[in-house]
Protein backbone atom coordinates (compact mmCIF):
# COMPACT_ATOMS: atom_id res chain seq x y z
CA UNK A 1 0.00 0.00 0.00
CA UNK A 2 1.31 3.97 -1.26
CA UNK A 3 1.70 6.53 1.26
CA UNK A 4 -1.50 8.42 1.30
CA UNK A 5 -0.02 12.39 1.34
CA UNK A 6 -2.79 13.76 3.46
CA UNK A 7 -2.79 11.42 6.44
CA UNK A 8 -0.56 12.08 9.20
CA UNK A 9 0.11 10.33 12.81
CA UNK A 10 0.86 12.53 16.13
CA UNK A 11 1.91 9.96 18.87
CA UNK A 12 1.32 12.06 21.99
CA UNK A 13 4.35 11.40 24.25
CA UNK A 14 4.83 14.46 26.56
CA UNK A 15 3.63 13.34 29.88
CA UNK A 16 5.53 13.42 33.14
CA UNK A 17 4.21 9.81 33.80
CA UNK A 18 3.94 10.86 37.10
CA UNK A 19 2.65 7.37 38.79
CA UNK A 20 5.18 5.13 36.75
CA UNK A 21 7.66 6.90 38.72
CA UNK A 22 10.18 6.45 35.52
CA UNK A 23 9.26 7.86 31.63
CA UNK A 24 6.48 5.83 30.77
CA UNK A 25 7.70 5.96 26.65
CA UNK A 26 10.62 3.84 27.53
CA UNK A 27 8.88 0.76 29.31
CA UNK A 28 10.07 -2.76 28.14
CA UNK A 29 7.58 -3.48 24.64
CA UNK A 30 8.77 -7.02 22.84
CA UNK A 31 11.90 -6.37 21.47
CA UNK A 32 11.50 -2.19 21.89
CA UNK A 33 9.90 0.44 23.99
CA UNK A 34 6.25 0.95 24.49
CA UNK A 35 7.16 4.27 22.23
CA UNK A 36 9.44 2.50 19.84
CA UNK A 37 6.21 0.40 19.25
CA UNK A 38 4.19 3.15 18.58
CA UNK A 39 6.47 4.75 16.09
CA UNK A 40 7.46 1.67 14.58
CA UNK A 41 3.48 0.96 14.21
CA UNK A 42 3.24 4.44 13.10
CA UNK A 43 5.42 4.53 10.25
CA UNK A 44 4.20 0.79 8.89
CA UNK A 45 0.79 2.33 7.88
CA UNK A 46 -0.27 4.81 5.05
CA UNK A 47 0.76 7.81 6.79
CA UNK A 48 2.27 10.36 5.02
CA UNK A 49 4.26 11.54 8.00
CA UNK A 50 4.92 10.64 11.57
CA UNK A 51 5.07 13.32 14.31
CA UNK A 52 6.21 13.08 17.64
CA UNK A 53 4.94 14.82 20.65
CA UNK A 54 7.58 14.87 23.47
CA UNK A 55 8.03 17.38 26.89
CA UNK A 56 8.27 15.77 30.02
CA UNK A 57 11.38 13.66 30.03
CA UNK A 58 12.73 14.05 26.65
CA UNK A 59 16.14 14.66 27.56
CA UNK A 60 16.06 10.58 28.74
CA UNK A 61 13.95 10.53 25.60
CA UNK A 62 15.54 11.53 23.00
CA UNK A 63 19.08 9.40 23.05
CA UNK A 64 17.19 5.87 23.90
CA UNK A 65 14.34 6.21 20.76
CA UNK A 66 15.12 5.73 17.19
CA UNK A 67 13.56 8.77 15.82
CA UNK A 68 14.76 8.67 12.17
CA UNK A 69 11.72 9.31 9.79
CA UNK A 70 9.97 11.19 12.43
CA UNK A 71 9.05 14.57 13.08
CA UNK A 72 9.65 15.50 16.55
CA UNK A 73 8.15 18.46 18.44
CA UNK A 74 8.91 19.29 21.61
CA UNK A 75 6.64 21.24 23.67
CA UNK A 76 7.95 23.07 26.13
CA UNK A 77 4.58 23.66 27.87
CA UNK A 78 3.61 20.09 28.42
CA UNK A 79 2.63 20.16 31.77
């Protein structure tokens, strides 16, 4: 299946993941992360482009997630 150019995925991934007590994005998934699944899921469909939404925690983010192909946007704000 083609790349349909007016679909696009936002994973939202900026919360503090306050009751985990550790970033939430980077819990154990199969052979990833429970975001590395989500992006990985993400850029196996039709979707034009893949965004990512990170604030809380993306400086632990950020060096552990494979983020090539992806559009990352980090808000600043995200509490």
């Amino acid at each position: 299946m083609g790349k349909s150019t007016n679909i696009a995925i936002v994973i939202l991934a900026a919360g503090e993941s306050s009751r985990m007590q550790q970033p939430k994005q980077l819990l154990p998934w199969g052979e990833t992360t429970l975001l590395g699944q989500a992006i990985e899921t993400a850029k196996t469909s039709s979707a034009y482009e893949v965004f990512v939404v990170l604030g809380a925690n993306s400086d632990m983010i950020l060096p552990q997630s494979d983020l090539t192909q992806i559009n990352v946007i980090l808000n600043v704000n995200w509490k």
